[in-house]
Protein backbone atom coordinates (compact mmCIF):
# COMPACT_ATOMS: atom_id res chain seq x y z
CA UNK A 1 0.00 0.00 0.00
CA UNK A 2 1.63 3.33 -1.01
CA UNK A 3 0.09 6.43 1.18
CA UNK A 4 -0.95 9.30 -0.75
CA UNK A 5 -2.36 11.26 1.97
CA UNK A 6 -5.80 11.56 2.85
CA UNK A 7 -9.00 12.92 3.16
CA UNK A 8 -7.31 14.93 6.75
CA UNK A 9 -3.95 15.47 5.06
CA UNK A 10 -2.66 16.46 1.74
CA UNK A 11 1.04 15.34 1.24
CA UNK A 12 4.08 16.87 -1.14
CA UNK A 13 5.00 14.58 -3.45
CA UNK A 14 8.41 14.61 -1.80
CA UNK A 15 7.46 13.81 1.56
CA UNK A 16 4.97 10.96 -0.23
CA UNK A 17 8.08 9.43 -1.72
CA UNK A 18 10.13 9.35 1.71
CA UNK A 19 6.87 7.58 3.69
CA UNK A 20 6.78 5.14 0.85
CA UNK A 21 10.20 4.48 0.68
CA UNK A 22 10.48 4.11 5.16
CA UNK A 23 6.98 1.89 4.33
CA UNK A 24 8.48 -0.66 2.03
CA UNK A 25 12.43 -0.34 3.81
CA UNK A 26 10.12 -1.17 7.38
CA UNK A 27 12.45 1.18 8.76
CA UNK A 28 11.14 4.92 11.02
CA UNK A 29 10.85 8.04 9.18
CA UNK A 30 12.02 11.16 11.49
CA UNK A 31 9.56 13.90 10.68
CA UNK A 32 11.04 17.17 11.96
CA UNK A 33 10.09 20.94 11.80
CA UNK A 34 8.25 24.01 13.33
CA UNK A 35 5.05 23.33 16.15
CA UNK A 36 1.91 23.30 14.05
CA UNK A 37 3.36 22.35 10.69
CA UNK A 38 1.27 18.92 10.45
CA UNK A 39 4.20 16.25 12.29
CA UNK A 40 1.78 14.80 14.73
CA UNK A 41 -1.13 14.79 12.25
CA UNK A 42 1.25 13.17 9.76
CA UNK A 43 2.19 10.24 12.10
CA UNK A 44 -1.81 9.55 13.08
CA UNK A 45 -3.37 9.57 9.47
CA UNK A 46 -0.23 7.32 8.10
CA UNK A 47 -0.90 4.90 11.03
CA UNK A 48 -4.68 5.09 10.00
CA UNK A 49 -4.23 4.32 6.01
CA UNK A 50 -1.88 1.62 7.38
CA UNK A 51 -4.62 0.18 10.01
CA UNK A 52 -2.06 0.75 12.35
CA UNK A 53 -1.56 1.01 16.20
CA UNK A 54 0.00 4.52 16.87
CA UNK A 55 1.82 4.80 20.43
CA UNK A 56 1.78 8.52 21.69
CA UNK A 57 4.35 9.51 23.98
CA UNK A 58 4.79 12.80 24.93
CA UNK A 59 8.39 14.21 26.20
CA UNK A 60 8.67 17.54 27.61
CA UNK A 61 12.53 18.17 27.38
CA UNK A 62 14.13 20.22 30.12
CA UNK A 63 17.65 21.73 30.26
CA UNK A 64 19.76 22.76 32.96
CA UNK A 65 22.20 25.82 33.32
CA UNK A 66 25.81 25.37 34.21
């Protein structure tokens, strides 16, 4: 099955081609880029045109001064 986005989430042809090509490799895709620009939404409609489990975890990083 090759994702072409969906009804939720309209995807470049060049980030079509690198889902398709971590699909059929079965290896992870790192998404990365500004809050808001569609990663998380990405990650939940692939998992659904997949019928998919998705596992959420959320990480709130924290740094310390030296």
């Amino acid at each position: 099955m090759l994702f072409q986005g969906t009804e939720n989430y309209i995807v470049s042809k060049d980030l079509s081609i690198a889902v398709n090509a971590a699909i059929s490799l079965q290896k992870p895709l790192l998404i990365k880029g500004e809050p808001g620009t569609g990663k998380t939404l990405l990650a939940f409609e692939i998992a659904k045109a997949l019928n998919k489990k998705i596992i959420t975890w959320h990480v709130k990083s924290t740094t310390t001064a030296q």
